[in-house]
ModelCIF file with pLDDT and N, C-alpha, C, O atoms, coordinates in Angstrom:
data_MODEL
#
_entry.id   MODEL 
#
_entity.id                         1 
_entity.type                       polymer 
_entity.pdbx_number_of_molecules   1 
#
_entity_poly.entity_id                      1 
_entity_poly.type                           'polypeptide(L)' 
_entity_poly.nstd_linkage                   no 
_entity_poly.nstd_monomer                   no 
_entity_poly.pdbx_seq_one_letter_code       
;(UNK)(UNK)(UNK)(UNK)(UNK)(UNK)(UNK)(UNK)(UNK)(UNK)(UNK)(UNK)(UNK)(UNK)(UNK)(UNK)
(UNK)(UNK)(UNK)(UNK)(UNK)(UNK)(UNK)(UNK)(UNK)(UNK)(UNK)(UNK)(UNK)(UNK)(UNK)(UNK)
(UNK)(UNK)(UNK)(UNK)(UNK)(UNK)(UNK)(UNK)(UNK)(UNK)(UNK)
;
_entity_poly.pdbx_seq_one_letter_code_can   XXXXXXXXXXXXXXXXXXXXXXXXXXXXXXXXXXXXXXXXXXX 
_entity_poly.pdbx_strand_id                 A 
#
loop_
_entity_poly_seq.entity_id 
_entity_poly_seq.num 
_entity_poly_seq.mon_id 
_entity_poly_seq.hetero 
1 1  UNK n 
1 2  UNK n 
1 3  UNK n 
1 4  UNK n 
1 5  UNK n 
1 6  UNK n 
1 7  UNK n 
1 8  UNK n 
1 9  UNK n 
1 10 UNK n 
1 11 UNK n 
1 12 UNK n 
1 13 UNK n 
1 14 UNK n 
1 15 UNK n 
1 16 UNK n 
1 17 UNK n 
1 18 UNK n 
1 19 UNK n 
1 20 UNK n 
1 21 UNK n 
1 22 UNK n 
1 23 UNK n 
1 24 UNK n 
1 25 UNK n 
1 26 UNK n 
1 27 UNK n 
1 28 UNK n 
1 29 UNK n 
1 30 UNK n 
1 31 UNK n 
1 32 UNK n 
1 33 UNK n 
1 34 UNK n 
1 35 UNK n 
1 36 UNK n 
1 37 UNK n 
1 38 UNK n 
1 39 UNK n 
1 40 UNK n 
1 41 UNK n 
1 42 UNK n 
1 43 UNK n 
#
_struct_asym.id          A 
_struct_asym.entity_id   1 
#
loop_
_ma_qa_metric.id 
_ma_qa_metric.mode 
_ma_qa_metric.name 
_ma_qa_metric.software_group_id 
_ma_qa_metric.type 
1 global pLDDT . pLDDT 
2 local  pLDDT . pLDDT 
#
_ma_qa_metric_global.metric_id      1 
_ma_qa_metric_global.metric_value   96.33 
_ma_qa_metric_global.model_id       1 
_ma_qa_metric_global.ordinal_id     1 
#
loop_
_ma_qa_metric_local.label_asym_id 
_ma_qa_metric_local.label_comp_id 
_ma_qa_metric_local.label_seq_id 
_ma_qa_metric_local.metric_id 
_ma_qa_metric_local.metric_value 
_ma_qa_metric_local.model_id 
_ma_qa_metric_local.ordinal_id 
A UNK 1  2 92.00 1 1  
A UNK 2  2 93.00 1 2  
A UNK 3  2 93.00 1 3  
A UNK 4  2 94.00 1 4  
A UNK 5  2 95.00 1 5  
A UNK 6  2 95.00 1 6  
A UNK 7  2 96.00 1 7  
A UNK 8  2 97.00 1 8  
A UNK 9  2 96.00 1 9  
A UNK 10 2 97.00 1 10 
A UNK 11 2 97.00 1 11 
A UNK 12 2 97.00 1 12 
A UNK 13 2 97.00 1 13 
A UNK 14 2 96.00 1 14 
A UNK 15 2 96.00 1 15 
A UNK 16 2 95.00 1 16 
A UNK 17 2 95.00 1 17 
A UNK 18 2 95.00 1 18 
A UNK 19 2 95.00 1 19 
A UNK 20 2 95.00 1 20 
A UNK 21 2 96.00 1 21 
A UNK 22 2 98.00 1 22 
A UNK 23 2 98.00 1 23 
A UNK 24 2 98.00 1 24 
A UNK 25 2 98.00 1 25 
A UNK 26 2 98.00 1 26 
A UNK 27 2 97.00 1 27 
A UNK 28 2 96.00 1 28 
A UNK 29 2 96.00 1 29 
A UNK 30 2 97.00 1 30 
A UNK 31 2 96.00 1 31 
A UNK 32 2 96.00 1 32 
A UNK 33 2 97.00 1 33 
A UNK 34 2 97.00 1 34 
A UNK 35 2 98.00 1 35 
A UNK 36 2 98.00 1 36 
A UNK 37 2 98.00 1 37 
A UNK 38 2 98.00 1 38 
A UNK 39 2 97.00 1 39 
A UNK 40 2 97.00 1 40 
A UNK 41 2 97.00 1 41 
A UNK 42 2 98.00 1 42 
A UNK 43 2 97.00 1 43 
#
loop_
_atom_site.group_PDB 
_atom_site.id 
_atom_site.type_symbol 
_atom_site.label_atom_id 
_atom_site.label_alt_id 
_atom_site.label_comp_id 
_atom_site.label_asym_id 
_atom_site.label_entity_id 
_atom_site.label_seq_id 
_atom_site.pdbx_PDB_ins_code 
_atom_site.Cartn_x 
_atom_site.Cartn_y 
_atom_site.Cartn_z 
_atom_site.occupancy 
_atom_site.B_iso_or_equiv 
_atom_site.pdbx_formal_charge 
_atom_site.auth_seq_id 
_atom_site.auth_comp_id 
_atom_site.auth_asym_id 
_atom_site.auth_atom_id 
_atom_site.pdbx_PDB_model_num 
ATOM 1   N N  . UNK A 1 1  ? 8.691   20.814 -18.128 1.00 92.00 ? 1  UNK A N  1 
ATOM 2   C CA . UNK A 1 1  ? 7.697   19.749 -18.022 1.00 92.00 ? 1  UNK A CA 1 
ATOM 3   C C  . UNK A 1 1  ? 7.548   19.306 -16.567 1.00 92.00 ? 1  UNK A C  1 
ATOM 4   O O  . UNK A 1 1  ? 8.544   19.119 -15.868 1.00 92.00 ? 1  UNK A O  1 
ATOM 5   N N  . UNK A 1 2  ? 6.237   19.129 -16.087 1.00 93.00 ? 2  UNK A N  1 
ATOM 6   C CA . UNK A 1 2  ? 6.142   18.594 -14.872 1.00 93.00 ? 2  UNK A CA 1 
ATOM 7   C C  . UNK A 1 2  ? 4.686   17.813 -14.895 1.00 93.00 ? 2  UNK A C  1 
ATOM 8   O O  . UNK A 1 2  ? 3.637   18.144 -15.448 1.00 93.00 ? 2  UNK A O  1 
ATOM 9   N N  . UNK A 1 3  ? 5.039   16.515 -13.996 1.00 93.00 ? 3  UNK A N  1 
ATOM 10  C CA . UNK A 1 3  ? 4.061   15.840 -13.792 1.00 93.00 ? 3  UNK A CA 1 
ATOM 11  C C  . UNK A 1 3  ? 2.973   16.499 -13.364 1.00 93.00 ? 3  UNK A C  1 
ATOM 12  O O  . UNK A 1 3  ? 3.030   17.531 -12.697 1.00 93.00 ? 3  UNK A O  1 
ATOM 13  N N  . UNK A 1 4  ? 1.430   15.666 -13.901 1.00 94.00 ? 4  UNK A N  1 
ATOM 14  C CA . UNK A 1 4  ? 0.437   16.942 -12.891 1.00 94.00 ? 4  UNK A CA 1 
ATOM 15  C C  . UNK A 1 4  ? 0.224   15.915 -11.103 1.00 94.00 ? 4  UNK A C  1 
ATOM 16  O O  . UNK A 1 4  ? -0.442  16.360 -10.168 1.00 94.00 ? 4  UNK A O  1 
ATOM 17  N N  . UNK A 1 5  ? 0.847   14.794 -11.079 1.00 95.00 ? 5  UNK A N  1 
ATOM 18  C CA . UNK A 1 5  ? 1.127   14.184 -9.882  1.00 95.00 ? 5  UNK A CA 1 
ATOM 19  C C  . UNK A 1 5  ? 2.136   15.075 -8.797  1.00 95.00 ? 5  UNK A C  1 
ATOM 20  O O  . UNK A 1 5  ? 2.173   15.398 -7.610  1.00 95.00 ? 5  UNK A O  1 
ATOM 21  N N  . UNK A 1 6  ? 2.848   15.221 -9.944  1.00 95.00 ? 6  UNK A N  1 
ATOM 22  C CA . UNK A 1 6  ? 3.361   15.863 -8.548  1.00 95.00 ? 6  UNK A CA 1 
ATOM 23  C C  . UNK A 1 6  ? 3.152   17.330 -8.434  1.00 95.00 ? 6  UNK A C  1 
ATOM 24  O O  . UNK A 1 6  ? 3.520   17.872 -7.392  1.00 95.00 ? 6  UNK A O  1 
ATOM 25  N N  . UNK A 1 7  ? 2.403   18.307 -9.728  1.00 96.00 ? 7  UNK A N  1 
ATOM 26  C CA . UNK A 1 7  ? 1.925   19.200 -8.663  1.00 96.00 ? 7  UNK A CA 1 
ATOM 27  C C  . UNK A 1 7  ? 0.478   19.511 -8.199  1.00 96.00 ? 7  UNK A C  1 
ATOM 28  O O  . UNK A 1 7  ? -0.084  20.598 -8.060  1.00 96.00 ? 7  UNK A O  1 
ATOM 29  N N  . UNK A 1 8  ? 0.070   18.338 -8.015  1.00 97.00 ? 8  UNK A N  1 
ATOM 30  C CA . UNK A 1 8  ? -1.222  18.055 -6.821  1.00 97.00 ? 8  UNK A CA 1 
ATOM 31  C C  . UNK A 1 8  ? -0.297  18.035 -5.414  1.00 97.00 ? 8  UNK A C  1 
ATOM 32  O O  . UNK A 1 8  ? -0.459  18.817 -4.478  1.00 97.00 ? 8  UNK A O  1 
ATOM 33  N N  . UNK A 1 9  ? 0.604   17.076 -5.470  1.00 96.00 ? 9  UNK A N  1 
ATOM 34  C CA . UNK A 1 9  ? 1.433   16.628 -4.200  1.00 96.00 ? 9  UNK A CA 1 
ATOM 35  C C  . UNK A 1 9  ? 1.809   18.248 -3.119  1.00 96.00 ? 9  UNK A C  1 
ATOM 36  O O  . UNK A 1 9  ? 1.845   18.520 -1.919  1.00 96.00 ? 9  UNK A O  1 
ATOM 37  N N  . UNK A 1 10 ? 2.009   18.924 -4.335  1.00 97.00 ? 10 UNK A N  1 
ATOM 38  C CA . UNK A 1 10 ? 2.557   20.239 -3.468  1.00 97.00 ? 10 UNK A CA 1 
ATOM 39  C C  . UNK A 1 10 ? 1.561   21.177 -3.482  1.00 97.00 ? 10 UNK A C  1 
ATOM 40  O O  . UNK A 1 10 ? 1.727   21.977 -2.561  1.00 97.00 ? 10 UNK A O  1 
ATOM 41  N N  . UNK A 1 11 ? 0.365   21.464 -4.306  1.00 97.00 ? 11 UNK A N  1 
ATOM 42  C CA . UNK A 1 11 ? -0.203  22.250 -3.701  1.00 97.00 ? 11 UNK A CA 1 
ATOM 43  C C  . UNK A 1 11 ? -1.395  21.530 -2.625  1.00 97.00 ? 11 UNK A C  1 
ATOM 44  O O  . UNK A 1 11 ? -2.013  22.245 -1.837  1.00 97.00 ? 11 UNK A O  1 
ATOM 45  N N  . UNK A 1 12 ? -1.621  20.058 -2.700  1.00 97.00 ? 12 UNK A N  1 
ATOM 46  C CA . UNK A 1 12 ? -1.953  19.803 -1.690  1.00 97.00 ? 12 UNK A CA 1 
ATOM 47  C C  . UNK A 1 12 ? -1.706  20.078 0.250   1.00 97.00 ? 12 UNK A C  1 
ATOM 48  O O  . UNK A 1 12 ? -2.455  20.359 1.186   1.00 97.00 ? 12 UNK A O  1 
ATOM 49  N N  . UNK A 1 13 ? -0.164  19.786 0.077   1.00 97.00 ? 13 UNK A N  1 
ATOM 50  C CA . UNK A 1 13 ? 0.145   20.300 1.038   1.00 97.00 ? 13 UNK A CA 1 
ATOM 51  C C  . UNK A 1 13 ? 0.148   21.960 1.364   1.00 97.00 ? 13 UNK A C  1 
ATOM 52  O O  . UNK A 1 13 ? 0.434   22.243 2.527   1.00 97.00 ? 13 UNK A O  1 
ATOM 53  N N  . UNK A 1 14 ? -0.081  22.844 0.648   1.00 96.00 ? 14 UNK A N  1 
ATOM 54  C CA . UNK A 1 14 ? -0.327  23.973 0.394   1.00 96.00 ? 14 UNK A CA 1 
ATOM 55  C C  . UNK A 1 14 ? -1.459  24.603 1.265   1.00 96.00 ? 14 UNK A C  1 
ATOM 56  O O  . UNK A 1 14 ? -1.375  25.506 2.097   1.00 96.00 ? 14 UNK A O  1 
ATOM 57  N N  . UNK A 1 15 ? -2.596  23.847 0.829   1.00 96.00 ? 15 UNK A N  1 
ATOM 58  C CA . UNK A 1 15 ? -3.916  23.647 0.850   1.00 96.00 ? 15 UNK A CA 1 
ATOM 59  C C  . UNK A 1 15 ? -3.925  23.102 2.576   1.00 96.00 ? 15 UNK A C  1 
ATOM 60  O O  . UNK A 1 15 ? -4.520  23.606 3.528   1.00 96.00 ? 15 UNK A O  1 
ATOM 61  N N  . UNK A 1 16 ? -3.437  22.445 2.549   1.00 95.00 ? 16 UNK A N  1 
ATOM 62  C CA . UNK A 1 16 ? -3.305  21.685 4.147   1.00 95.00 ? 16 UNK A CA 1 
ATOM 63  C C  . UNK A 1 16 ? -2.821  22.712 5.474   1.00 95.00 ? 16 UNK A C  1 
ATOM 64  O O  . UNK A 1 16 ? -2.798  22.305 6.635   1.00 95.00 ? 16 UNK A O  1 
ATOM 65  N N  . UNK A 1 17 ? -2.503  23.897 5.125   1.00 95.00 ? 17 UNK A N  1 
ATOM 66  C CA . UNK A 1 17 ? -1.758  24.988 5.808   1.00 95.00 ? 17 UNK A CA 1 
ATOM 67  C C  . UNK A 1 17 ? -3.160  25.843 6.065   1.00 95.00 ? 17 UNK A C  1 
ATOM 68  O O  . UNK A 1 17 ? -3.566  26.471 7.042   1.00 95.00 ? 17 UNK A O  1 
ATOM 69  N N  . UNK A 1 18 ? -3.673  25.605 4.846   1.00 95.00 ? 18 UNK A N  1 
ATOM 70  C CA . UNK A 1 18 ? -5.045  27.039 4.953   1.00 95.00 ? 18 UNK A CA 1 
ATOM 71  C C  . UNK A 1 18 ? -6.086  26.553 5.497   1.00 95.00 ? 18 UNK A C  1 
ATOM 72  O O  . UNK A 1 18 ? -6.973  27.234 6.010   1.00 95.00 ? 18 UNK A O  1 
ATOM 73  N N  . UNK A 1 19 ? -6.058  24.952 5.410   1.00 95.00 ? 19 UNK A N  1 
ATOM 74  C CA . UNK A 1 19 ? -7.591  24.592 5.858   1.00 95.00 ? 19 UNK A CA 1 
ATOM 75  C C  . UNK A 1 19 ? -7.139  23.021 6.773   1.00 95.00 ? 19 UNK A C  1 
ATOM 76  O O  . UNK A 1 19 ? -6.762  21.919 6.375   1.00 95.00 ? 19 UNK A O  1 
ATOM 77  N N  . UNK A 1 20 ? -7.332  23.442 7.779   1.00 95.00 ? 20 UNK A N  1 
ATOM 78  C CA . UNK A 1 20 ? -7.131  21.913 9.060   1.00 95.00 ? 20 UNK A CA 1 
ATOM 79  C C  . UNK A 1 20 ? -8.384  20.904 8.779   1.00 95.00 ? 20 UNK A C  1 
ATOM 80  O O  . UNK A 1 20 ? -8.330  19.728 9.140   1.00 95.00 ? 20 UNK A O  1 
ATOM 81  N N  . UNK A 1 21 ? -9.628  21.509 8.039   1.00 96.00 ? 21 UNK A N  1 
ATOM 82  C CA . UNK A 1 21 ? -10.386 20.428 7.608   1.00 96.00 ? 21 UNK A CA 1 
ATOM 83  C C  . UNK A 1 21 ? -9.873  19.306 6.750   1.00 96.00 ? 21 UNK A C  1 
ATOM 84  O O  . UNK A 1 21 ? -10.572 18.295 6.696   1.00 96.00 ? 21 UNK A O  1 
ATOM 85  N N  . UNK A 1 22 ? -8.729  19.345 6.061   1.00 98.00 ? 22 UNK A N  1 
ATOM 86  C CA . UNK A 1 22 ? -8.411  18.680 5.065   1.00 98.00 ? 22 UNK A CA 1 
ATOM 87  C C  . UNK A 1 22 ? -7.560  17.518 5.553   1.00 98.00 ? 22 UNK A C  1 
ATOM 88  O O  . UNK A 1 22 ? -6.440  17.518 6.062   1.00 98.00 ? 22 UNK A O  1 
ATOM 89  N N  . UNK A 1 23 ? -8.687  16.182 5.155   1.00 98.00 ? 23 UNK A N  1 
ATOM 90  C CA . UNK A 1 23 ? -7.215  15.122 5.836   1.00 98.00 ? 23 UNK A CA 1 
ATOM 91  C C  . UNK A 1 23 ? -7.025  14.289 4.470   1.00 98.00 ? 23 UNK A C  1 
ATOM 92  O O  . UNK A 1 23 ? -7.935  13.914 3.730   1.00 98.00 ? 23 UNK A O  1 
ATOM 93  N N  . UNK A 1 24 ? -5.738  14.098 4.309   1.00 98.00 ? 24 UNK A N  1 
ATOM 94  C CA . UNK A 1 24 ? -5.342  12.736 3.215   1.00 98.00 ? 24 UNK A CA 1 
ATOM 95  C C  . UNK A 1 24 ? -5.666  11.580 3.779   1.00 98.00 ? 24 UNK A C  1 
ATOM 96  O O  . UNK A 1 24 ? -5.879  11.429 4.982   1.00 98.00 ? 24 UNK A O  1 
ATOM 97  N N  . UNK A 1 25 ? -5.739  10.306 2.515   1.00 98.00 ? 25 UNK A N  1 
ATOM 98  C CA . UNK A 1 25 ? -5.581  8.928  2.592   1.00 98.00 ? 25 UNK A CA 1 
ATOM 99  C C  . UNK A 1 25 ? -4.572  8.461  1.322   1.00 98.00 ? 25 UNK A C  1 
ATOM 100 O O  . UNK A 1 25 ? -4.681  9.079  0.263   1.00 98.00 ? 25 UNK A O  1 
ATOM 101 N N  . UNK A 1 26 ? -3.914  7.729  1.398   1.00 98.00 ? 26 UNK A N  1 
ATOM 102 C CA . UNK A 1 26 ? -3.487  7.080  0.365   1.00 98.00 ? 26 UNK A CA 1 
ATOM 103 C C  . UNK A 1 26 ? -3.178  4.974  0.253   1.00 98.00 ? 26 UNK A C  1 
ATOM 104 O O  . UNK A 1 26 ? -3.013  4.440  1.350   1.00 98.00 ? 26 UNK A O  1 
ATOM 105 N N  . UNK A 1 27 ? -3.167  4.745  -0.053  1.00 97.00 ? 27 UNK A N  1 
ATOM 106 C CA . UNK A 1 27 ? -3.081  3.189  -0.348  1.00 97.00 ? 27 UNK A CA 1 
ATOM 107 C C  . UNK A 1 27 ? -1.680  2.761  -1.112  1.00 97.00 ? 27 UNK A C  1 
ATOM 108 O O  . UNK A 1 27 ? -1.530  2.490  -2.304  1.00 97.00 ? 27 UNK A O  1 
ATOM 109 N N  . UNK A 1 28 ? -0.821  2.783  -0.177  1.00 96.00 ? 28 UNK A N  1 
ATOM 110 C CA . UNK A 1 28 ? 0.465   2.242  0.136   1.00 96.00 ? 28 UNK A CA 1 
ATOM 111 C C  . UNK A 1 28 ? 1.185   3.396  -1.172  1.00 96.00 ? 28 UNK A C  1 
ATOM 112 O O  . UNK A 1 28 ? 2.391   3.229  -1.353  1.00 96.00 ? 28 UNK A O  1 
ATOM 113 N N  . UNK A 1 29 ? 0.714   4.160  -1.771  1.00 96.00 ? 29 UNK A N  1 
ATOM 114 C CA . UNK A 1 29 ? 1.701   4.732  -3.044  1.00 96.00 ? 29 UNK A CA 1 
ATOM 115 C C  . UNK A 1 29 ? 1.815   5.723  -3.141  1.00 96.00 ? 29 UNK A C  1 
ATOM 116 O O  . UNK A 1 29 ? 1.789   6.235  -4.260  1.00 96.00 ? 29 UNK A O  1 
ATOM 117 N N  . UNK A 1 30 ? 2.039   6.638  -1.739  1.00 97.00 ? 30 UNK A N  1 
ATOM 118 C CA . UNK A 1 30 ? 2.064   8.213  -1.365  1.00 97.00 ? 30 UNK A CA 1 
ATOM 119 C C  . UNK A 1 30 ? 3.463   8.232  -2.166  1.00 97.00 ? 30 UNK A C  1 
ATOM 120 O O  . UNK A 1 30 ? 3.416   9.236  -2.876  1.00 97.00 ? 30 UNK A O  1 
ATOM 121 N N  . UNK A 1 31 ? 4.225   7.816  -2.288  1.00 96.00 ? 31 UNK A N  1 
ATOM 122 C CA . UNK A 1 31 ? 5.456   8.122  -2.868  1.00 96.00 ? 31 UNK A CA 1 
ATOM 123 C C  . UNK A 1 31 ? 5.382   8.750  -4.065  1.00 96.00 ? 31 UNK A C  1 
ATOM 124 O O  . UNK A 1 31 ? 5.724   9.885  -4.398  1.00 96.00 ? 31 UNK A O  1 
ATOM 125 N N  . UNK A 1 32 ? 4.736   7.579  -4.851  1.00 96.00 ? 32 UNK A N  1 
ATOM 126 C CA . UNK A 1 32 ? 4.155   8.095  -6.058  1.00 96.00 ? 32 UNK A CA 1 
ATOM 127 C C  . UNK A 1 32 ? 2.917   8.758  -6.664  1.00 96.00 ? 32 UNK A C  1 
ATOM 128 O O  . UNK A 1 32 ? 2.965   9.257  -7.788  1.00 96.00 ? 32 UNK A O  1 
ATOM 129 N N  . UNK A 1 33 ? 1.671   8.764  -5.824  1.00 97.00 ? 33 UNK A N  1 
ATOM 130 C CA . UNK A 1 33 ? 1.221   9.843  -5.913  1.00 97.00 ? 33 UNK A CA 1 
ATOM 131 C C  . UNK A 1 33 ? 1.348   11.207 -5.243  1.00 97.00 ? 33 UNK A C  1 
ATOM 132 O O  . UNK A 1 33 ? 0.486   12.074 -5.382  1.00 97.00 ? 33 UNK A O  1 
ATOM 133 N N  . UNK A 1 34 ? 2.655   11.402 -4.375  1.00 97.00 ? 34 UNK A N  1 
ATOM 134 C CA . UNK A 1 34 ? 2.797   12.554 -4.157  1.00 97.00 ? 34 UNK A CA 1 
ATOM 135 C C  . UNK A 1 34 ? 2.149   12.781 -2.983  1.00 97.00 ? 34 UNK A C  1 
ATOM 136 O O  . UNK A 1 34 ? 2.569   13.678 -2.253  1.00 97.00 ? 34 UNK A O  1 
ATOM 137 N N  . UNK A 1 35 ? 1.156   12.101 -2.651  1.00 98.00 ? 35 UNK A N  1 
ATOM 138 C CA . UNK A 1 35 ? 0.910   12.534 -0.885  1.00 98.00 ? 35 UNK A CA 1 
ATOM 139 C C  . UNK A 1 35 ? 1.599   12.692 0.330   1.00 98.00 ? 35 UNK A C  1 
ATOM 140 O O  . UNK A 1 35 ? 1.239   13.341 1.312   1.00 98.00 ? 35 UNK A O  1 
ATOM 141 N N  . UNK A 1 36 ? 2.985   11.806 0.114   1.00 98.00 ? 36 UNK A N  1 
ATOM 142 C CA . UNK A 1 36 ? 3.901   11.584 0.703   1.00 98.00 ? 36 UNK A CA 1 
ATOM 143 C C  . UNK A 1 36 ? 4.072   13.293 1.502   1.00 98.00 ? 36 UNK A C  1 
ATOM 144 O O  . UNK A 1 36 ? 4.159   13.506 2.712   1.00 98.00 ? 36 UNK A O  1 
ATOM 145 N N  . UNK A 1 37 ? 4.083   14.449 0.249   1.00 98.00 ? 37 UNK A N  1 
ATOM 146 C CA . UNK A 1 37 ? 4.662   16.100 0.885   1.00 98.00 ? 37 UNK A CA 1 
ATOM 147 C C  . UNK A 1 37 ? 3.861   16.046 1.627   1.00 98.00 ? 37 UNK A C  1 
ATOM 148 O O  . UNK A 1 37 ? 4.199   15.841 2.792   1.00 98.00 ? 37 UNK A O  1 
ATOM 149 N N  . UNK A 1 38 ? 2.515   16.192 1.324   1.00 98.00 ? 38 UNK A N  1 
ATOM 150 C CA . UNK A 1 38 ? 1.173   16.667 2.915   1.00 98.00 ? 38 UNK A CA 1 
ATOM 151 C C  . UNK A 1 38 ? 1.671   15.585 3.967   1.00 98.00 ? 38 UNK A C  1 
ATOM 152 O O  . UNK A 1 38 ? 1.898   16.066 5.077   1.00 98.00 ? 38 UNK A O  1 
ATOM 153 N N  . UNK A 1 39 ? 1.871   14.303 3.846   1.00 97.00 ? 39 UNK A N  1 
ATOM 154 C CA . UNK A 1 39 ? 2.383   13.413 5.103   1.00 97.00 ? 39 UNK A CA 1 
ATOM 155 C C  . UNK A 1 39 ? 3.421   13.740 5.686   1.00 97.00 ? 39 UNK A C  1 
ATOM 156 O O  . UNK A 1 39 ? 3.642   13.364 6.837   1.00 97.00 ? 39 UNK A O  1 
ATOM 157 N N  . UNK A 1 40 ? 4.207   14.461 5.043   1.00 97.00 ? 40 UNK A N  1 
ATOM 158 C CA . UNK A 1 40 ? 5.406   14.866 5.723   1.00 97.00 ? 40 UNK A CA 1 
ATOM 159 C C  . UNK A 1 40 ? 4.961   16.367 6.468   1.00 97.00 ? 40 UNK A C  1 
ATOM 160 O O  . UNK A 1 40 ? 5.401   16.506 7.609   1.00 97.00 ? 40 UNK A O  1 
ATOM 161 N N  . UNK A 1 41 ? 4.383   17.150 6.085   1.00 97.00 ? 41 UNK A N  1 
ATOM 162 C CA . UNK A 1 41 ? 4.101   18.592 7.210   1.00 97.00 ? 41 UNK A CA 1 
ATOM 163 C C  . UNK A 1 41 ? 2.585   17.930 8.095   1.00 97.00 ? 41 UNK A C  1 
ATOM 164 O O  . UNK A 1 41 ? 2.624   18.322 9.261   1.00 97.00 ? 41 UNK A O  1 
ATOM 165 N N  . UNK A 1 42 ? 1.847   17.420 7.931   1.00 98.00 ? 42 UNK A N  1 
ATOM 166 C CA . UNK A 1 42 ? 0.817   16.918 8.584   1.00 98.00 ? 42 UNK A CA 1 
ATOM 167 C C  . UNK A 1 42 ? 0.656   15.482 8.980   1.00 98.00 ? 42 UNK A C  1 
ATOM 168 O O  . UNK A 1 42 ? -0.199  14.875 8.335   1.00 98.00 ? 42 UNK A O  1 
ATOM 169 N N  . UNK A 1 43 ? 1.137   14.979 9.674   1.00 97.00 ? 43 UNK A N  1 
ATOM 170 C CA . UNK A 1 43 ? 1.168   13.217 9.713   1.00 97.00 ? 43 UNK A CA 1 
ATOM 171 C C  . UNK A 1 43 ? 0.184   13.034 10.879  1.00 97.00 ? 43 UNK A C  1 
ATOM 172 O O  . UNK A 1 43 ? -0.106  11.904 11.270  1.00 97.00 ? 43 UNK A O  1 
#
């Protein structure tokens, strides 16, 4: 079983490797929605 939060979180950052067009936002709850991975290889 896996959240589908968290695997947006990772293939987002995935996604962030192939295409430099791609920027995140999040509203204080990257933790929990998982944006936190792309913030961590792309900040």
């Amino acid at each position: 079983k896996i959240a589908t939060r968290q695997s947006y979180g990772e293939v987002l950052a995935e996604l962030g490797e192939k295409n430099e067009n791609i920027v995140v936002l999040d509203a204080d709850l990257s933790e929990a929605t998982k944006t936190c991975i792309f913030a961590k290889k792309f900040p």
